[in-house]
PDB file of N, CA and C in Angstrom:
ATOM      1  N   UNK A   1       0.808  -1.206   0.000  1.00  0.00           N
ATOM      2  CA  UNK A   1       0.000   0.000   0.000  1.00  0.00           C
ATOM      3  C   UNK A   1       0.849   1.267   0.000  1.00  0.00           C
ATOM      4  N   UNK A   2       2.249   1.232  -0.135  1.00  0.00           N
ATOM      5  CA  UNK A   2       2.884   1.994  -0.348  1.00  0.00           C
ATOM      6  C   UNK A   2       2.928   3.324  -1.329  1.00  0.00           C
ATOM      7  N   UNK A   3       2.340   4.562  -0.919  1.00  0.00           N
ATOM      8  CA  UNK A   3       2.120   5.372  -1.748  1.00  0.00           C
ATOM      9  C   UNK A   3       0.858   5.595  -2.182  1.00  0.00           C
ATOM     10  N   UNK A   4      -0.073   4.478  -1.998  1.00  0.00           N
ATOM     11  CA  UNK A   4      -1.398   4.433  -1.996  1.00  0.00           C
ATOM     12  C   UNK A   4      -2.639   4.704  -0.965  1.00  0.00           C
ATOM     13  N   UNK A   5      -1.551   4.981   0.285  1.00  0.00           N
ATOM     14  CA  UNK A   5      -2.839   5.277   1.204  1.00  0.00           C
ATOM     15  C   UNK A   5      -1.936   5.829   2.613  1.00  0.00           C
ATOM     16  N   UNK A   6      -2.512   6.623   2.869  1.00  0.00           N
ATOM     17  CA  UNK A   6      -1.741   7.693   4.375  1.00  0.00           C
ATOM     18  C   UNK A   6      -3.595   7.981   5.084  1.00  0.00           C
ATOM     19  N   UNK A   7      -3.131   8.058   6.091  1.00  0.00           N
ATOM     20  CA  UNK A   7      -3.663   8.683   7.481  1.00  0.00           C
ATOM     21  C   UNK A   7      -3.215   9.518   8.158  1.00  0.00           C
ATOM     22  N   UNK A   8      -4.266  10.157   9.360  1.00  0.00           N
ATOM     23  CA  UNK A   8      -3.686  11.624  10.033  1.00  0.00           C
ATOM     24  C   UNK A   8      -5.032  11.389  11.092  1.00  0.00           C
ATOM     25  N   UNK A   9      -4.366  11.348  12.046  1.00  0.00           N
ATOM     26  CA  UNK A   9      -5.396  11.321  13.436  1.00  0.00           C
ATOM     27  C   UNK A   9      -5.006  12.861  14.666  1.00  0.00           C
ATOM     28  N   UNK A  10      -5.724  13.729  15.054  1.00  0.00           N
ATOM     29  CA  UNK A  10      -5.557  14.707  15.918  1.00  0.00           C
ATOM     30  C   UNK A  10      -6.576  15.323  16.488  1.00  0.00           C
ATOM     31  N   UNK A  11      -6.731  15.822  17.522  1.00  0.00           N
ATOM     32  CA  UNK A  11      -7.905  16.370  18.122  1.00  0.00           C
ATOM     33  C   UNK A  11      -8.074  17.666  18.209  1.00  0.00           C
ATOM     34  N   UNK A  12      -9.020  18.037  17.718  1.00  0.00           N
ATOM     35  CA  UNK A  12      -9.502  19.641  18.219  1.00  0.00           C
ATOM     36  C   UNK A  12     -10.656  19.591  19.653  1.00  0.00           C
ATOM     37  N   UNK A  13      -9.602  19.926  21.280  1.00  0.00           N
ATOM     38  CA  UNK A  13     -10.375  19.773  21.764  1.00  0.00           C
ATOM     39  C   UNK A  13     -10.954  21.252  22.471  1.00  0.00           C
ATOM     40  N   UNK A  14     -11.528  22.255  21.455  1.00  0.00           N
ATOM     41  CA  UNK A  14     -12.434  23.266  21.435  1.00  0.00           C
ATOM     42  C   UNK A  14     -13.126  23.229  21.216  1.00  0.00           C
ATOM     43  N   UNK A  15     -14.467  23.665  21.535  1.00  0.00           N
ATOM     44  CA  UNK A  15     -15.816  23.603  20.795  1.00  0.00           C
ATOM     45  C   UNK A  15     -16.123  24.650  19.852  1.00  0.00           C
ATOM     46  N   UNK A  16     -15.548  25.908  19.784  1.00  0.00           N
ATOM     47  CA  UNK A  16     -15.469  26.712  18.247  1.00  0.00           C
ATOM     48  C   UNK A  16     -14.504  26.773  17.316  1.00  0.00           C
ATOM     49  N   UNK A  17     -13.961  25.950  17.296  1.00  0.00           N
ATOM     50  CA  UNK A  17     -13.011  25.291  16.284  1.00  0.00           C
ATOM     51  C   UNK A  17     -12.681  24.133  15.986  1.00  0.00           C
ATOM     52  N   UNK A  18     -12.842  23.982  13.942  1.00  0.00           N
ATOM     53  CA  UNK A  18     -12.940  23.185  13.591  1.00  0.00           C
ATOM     54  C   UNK A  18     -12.035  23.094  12.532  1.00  0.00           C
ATOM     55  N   UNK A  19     -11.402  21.758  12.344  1.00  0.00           N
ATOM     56  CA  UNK A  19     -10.289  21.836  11.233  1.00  0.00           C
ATOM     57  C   UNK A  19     -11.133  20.782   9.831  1.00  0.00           C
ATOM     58  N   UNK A  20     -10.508  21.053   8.510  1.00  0.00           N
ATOM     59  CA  UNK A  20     -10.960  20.240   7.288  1.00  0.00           C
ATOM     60  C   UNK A  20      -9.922  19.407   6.638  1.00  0.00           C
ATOM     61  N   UNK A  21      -9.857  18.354   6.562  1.00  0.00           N
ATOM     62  CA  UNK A  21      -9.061  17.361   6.423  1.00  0.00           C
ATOM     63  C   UNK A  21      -9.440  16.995   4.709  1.00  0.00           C
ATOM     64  N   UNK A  22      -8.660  17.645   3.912  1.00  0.00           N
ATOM     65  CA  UNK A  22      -8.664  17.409   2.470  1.00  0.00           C
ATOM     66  C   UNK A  22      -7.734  16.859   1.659  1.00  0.00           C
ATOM     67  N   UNK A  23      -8.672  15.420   1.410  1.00  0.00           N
ATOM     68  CA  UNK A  23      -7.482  14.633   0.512  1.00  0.00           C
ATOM     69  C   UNK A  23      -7.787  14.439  -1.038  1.00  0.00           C
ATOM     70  N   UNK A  24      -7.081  14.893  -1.835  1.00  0.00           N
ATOM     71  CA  UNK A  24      -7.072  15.711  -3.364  1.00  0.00           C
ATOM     72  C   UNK A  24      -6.454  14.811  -4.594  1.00  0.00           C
ATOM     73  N   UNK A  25      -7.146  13.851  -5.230  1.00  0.00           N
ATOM     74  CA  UNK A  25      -6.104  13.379  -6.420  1.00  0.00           C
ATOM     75  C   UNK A  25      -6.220  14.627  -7.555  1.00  0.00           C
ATOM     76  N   UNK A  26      -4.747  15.095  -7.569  1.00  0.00           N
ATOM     77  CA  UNK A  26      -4.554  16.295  -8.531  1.00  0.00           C
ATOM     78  C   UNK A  26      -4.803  15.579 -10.238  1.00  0.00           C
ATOM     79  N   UNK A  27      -5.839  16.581 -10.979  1.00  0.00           N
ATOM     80  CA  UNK A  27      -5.553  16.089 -12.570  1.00  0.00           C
ATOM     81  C   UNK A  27      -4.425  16.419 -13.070  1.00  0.00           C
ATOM     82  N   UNK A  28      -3.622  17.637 -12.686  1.00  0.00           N
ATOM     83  CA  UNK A  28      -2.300  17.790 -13.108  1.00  0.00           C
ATOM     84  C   UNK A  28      -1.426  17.698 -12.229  1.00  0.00           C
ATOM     85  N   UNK A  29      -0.424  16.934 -12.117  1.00  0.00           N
ATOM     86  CA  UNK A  29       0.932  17.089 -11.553  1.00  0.00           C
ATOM     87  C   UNK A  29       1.162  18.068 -10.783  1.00  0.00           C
ATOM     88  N   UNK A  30       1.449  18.556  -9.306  1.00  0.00           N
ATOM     89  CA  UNK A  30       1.884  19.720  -8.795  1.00  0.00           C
ATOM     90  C   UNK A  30       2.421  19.257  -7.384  1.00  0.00           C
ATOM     91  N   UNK A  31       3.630  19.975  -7.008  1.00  0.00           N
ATOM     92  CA  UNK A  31       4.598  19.813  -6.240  1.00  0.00           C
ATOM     93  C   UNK A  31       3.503  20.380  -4.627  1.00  0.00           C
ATOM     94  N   UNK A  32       3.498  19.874  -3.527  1.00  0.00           N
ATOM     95  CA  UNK A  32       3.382  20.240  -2.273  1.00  0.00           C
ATOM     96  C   UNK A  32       3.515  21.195  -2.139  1.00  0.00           C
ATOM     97  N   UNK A  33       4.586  22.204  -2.383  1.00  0.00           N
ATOM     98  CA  UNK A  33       5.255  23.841  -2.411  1.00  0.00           C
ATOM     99  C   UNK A  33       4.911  24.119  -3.382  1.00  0.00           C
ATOM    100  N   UNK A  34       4.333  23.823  -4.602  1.00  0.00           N
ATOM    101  CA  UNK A  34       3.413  24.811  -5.506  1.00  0.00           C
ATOM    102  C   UNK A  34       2.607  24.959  -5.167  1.00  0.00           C
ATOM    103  N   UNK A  35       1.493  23.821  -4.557  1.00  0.00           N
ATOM    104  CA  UNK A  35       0.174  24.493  -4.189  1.00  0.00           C
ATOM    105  C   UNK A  35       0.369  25.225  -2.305  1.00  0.00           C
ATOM    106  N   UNK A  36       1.623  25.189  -1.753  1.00  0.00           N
ATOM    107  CA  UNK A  36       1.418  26.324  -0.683  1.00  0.00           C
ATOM    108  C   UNK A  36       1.563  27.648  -1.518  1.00  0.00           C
ATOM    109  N   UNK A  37       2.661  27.582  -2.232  1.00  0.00           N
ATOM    110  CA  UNK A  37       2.623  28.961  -3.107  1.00  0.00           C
ATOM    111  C   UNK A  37       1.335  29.326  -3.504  1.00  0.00           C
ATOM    112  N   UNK A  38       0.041  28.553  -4.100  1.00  0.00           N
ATOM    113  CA  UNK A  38      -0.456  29.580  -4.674  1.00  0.00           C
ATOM    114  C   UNK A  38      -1.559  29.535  -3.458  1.00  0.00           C
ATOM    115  N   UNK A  39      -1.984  29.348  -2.356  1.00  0.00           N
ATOM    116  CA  UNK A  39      -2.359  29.533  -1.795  1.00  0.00           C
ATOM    117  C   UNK A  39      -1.953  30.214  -0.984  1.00  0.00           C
ATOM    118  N   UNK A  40      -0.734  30.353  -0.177  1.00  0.00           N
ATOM    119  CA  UNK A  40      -0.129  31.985   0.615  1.00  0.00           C
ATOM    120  C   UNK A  40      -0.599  33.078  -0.838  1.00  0.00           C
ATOM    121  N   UNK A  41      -0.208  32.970  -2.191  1.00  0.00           N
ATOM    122  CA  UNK A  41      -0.782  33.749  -2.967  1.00  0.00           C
ATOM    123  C   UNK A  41      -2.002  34.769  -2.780  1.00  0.00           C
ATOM    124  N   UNK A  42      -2.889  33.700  -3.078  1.00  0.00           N
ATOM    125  CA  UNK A  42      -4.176  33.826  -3.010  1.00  0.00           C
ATOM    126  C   UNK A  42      -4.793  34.382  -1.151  1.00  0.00           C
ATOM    127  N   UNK A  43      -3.689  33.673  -0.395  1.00  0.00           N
ATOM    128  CA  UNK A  43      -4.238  34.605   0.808  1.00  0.00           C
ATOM    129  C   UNK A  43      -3.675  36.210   1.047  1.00  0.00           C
ATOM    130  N   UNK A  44      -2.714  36.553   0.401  1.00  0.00           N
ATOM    131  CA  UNK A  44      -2.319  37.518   0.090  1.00  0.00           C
ATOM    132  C   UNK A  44      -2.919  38.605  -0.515  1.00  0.00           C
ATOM    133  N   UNK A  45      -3.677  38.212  -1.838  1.00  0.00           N
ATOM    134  CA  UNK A  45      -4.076  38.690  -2.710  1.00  0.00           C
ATOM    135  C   UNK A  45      -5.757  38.693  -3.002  1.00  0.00           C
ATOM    136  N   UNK A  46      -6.089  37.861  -3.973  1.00  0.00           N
ATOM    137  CA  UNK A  46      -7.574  37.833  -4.208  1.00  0.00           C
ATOM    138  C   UNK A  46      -8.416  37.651  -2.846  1.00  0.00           C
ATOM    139  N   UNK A  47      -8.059  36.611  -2.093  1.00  0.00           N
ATOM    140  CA  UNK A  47      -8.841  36.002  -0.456  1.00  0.00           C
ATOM    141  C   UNK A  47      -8.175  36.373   0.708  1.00  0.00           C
ATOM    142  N   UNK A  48      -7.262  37.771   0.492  1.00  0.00           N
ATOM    143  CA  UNK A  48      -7.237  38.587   1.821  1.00  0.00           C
ATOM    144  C   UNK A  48      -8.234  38.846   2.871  1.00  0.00           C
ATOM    145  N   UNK A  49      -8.084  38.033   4.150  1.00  0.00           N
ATOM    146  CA  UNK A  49      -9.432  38.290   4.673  1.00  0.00           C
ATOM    147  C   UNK A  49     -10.295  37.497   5.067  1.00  0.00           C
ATOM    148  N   UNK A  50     -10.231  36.306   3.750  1.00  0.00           N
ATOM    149  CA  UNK A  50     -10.960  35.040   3.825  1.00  0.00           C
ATOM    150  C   UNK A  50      -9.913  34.232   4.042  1.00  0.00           C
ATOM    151  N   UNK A  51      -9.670  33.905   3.512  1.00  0.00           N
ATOM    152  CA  UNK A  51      -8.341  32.679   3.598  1.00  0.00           C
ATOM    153  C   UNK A  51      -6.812  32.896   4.271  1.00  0.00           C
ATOM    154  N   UNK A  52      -7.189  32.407   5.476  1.00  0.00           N
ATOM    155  CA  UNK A  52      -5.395  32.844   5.974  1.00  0.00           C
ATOM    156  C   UNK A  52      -4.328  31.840   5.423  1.00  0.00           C
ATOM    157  N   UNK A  53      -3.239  32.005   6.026  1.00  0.00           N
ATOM    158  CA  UNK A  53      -1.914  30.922   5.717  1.00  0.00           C
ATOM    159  C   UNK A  53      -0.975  30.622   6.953  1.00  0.00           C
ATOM    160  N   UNK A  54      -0.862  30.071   7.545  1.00  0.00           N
ATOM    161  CA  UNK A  54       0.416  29.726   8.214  1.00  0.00           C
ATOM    162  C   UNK A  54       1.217  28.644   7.679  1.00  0.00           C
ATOM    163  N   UNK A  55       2.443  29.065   8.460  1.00  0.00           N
ATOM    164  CA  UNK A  55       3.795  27.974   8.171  1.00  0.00           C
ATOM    165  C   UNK A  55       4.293  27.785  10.202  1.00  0.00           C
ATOM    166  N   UNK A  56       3.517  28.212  10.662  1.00  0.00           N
ATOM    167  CA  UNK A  56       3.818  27.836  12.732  1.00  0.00           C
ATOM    168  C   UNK A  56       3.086  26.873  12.899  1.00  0.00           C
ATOM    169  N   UNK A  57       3.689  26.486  14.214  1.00  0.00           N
ATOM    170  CA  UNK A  57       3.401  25.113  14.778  1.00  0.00           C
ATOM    171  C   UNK A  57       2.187  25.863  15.144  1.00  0.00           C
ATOM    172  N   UNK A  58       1.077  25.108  15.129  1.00  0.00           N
ATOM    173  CA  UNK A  58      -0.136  25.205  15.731  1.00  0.00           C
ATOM    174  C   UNK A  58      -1.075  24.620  16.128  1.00  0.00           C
ATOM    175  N   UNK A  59      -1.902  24.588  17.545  1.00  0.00           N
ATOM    176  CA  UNK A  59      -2.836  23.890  17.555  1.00  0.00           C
ATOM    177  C   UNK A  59      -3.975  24.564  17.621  1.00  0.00           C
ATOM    178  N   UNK A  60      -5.372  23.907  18.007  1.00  0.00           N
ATOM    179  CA  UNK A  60      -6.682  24.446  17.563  1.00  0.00           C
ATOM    180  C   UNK A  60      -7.070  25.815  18.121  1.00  0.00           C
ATOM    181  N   UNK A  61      -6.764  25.443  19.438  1.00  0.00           N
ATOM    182  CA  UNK A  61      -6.620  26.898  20.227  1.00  0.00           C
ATOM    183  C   UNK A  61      -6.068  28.040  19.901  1.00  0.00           C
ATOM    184  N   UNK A  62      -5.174  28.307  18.845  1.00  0.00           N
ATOM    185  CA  UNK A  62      -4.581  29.409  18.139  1.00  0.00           C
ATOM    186  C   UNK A  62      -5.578  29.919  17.219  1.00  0.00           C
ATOM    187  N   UNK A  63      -6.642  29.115  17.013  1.00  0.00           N
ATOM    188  CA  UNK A  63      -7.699  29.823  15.745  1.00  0.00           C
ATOM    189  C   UNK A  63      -8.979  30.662  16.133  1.00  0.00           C
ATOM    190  N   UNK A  64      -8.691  30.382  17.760  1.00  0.00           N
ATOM    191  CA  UNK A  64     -10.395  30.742  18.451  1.00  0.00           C
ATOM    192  C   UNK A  64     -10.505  32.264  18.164  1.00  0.00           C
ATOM    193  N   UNK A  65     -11.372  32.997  17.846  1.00  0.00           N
ATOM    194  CA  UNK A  65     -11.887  33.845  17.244  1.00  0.00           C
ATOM    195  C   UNK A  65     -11.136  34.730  15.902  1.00  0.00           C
ATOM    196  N   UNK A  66     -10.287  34.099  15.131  1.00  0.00           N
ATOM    197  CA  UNK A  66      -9.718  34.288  13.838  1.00  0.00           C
ATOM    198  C   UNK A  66     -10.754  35.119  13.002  1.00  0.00           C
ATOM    199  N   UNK A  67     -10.276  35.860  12.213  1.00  0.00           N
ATOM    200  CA  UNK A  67     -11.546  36.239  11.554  1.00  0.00           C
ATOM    201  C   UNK A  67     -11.835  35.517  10.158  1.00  0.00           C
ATOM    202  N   UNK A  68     -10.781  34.732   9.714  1.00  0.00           N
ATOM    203  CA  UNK A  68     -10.372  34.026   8.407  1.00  0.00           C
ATOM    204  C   UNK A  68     -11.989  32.872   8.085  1.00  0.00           C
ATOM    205  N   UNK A  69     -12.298  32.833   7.304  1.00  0.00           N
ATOM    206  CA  UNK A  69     -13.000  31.919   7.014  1.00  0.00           C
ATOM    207  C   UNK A  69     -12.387  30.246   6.952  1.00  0.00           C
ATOM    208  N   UNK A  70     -11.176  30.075   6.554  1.00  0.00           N
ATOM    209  CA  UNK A  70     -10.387  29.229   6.297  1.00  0.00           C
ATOM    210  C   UNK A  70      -8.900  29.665   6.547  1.00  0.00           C
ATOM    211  N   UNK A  71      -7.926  28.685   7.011  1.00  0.00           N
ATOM    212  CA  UNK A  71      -6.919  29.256   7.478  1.00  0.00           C
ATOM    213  C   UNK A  71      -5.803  28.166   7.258  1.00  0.00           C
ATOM    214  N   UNK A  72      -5.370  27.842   5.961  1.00  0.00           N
ATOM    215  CA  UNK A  72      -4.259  26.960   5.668  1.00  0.00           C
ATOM    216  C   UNK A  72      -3.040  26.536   6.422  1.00  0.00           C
ATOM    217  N   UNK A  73      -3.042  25.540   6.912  1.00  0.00           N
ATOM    218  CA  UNK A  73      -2.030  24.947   7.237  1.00  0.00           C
ATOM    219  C   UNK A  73      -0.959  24.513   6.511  1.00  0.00           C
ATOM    220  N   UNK A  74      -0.024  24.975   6.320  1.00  0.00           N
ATOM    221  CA  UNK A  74       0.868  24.518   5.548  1.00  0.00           C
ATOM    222  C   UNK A  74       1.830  23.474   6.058  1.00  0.00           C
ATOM    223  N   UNK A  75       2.432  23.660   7.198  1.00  0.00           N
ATOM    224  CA  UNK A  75       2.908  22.516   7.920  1.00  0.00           C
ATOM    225  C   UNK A  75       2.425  21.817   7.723  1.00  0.00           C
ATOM    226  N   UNK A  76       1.114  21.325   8.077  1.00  0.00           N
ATOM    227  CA  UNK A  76       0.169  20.138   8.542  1.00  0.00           C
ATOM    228  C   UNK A  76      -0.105  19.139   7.232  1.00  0.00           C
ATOM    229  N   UNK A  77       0.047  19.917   5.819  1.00  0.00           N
ATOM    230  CA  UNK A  77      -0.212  18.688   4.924  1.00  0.00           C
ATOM    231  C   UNK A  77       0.497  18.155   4.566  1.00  0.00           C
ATOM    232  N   UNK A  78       0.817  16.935   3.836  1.00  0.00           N
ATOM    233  CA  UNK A  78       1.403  16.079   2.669  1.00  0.00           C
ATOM    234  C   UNK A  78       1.236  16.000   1.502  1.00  0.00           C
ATOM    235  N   UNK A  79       1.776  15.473   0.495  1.00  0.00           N
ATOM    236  CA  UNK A  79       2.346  14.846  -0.486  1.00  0.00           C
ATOM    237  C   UNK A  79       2.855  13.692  -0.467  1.00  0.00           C
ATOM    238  N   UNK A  80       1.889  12.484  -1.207  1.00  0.00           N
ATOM    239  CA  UNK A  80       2.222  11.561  -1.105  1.00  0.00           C
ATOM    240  C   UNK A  80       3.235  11.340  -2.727  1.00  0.00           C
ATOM    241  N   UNK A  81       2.248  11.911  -3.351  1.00  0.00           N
ATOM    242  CA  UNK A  81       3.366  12.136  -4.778  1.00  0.00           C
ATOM    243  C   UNK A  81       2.723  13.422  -5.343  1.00  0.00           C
ATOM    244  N   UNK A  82       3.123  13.676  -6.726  1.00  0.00           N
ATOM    245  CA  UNK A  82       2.986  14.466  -7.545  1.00  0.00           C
ATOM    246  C   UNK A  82       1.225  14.545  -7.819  1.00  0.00           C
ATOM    247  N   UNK A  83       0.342  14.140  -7.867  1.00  0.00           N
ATOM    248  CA  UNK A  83      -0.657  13.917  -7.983  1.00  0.00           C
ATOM    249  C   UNK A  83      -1.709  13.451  -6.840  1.00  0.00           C
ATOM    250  N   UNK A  84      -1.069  13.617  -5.567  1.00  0.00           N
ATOM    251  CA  UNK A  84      -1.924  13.184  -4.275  1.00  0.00           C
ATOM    252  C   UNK A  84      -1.571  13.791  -3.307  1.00  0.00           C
ATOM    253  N   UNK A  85      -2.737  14.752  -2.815  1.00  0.00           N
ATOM    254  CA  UNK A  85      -2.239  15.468  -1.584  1.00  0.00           C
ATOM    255  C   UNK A  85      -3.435  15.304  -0.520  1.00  0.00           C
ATOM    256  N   UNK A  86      -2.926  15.814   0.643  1.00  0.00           N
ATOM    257  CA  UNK A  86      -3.566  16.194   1.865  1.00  0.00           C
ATOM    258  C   UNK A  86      -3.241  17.231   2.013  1.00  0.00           C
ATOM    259  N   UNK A  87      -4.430  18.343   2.209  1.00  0.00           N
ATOM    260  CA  UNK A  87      -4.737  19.464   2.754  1.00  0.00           C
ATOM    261  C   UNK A  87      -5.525  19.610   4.204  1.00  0.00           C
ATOM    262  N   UNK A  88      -4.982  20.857   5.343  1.00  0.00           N
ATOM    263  CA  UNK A  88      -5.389  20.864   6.201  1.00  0.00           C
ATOM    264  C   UNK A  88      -5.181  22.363   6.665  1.00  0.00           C
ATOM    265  N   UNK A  89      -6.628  22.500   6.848  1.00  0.00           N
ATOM    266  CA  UNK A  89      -7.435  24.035   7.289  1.00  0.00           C
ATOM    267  C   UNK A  89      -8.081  24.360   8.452  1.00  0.00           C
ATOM    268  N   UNK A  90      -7.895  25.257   9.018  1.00  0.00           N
ATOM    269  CA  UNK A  90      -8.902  25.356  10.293  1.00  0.00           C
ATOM    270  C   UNK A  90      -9.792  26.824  10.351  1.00  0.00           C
ATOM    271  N   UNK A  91     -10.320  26.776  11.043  1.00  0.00           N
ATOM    272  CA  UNK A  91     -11.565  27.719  11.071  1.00  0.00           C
ATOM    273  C   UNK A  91     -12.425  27.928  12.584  1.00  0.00           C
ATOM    274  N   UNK A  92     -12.681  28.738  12.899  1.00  0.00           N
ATOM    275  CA  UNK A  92     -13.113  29.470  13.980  1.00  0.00           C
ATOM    276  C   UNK A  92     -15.254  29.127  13.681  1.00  0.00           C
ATOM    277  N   UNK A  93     -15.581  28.118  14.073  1.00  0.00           N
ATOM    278  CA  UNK A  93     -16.745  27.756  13.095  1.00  0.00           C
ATOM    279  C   UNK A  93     -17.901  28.876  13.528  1.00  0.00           C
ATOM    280  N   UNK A  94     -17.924  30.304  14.580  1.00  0.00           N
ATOM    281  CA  UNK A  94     -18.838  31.178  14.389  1.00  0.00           C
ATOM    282  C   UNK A  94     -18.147  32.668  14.199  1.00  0.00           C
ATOM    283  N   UNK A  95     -16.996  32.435  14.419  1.00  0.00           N
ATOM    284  CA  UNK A  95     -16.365  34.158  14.469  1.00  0.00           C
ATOM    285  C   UNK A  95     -15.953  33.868  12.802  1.00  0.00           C
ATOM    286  N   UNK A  96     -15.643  33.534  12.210  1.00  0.00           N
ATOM    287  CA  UNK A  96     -15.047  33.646  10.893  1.00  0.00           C
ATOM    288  C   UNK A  96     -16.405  33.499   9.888  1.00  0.00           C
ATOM    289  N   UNK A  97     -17.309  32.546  10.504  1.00  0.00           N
ATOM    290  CA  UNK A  97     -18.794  33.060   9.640  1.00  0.00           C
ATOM    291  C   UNK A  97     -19.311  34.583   9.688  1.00  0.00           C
ATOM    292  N   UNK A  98     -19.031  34.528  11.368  1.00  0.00           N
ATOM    293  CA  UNK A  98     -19.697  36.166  11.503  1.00  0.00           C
ATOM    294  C   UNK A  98     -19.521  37.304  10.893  1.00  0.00           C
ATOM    295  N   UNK A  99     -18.411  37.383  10.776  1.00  0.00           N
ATOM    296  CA  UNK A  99     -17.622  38.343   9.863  1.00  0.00           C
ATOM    297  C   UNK A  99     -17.654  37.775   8.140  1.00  0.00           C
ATOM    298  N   UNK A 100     -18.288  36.991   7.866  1.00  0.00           N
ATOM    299  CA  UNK A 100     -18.529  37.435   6.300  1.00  0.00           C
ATOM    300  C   UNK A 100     -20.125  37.297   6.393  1.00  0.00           C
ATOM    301  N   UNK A 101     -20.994  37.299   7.245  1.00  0.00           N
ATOM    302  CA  UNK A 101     -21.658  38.045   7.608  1.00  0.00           C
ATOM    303  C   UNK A 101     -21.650  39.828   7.885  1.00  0.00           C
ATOM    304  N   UNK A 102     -20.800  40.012   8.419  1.00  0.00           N
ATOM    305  CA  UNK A 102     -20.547  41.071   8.066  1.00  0.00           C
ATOM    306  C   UNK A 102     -20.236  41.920   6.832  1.00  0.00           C
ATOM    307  N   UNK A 103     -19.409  41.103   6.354  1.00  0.00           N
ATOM    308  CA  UNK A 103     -18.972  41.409   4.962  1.00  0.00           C
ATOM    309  C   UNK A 103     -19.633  41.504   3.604  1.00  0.00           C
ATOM    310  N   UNK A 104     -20.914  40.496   4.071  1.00  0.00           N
ATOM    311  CA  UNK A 104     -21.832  40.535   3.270  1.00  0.00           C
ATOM    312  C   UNK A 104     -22.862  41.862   3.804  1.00  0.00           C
ATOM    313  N   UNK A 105     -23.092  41.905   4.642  1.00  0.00           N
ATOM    314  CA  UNK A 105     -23.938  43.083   4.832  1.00  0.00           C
ATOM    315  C   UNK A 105     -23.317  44.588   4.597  1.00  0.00           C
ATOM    316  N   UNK A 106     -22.202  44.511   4.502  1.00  0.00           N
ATOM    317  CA  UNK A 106     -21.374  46.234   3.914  1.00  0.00           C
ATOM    318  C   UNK A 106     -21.454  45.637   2.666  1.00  0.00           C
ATOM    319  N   UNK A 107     -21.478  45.037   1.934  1.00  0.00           N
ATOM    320  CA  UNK A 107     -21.165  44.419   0.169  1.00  0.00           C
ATOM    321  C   UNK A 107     -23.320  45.207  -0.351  1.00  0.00           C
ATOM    322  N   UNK A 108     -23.883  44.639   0.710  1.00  0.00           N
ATOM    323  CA  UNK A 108     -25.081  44.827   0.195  1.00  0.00           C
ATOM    324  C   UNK A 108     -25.487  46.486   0.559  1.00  0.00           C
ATOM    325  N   UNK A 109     -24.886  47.121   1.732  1.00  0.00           N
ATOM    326  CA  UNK A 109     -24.909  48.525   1.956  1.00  0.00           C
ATOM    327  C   UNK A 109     -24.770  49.557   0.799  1.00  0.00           C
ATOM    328  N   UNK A 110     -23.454  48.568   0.156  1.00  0.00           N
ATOM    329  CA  UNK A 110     -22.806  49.643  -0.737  1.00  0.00           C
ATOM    330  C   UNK A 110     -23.264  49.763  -2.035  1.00  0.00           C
ATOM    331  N   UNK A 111     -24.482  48.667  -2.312  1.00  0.00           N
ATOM    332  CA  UNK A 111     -25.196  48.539  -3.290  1.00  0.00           C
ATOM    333  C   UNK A 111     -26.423  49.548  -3.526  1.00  0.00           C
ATOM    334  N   UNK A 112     -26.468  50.341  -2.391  1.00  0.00           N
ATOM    335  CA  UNK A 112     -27.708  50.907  -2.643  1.00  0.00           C
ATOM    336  C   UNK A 112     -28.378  52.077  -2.965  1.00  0.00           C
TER     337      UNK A 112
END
């Protein structure tokens, strides 16, 4: 089963925080450090706000009232090869809604 199958066991023991455990067969080829690149990218840039990034040791308790909707772990995933990854995200499951709640309600303010 070599190369064909990985696991990841850890606890979030908070009750407003929750992590997403995403395992991805890529259609194209891409290196572990390409897709952190374009995701610090993208938290940089287009999903400032929404999407954070770390590269620190962290546990769940570091996310409690984050405002990020999603908050990349970069440490935390793998590469099993070129075409198979694990992704791992955490999230604040009412303060990071709240605030695009918010965000949505100035988006609809400014509409009017």
């Amino acid at each position: 089963l070599n190369g064909k199958l990985t696991g990841m066991a850890f606890r979030v023991p908070v009750a407003n925080v929750s992590v997403v455990d995403l395992t991805v067969r890529l259609a194209k080829p891409a290196s572990y450090q390409d897709i952190k690149d374009k995701v610090k990218e993208a938290a940089a840039g287009p999903l400032k706000g929404i999407l954070g990034y770390t590269e620190d040791e962290v546990v769940s308790s570091d996310f409690i009232g984050d405002t990020h909707s999603s908050i990349f772990d970069a440490k935390a995933g793998i590469s099993l090869n070129d075409q198979f990854v694990k992704l791992i995200s955490w999230y604040d499951n009412e303060y990071g809604y709240s605030n695009r709640v918010v965000d949505l309600i100035k988006y609809m303010q400014s509409k009017d």
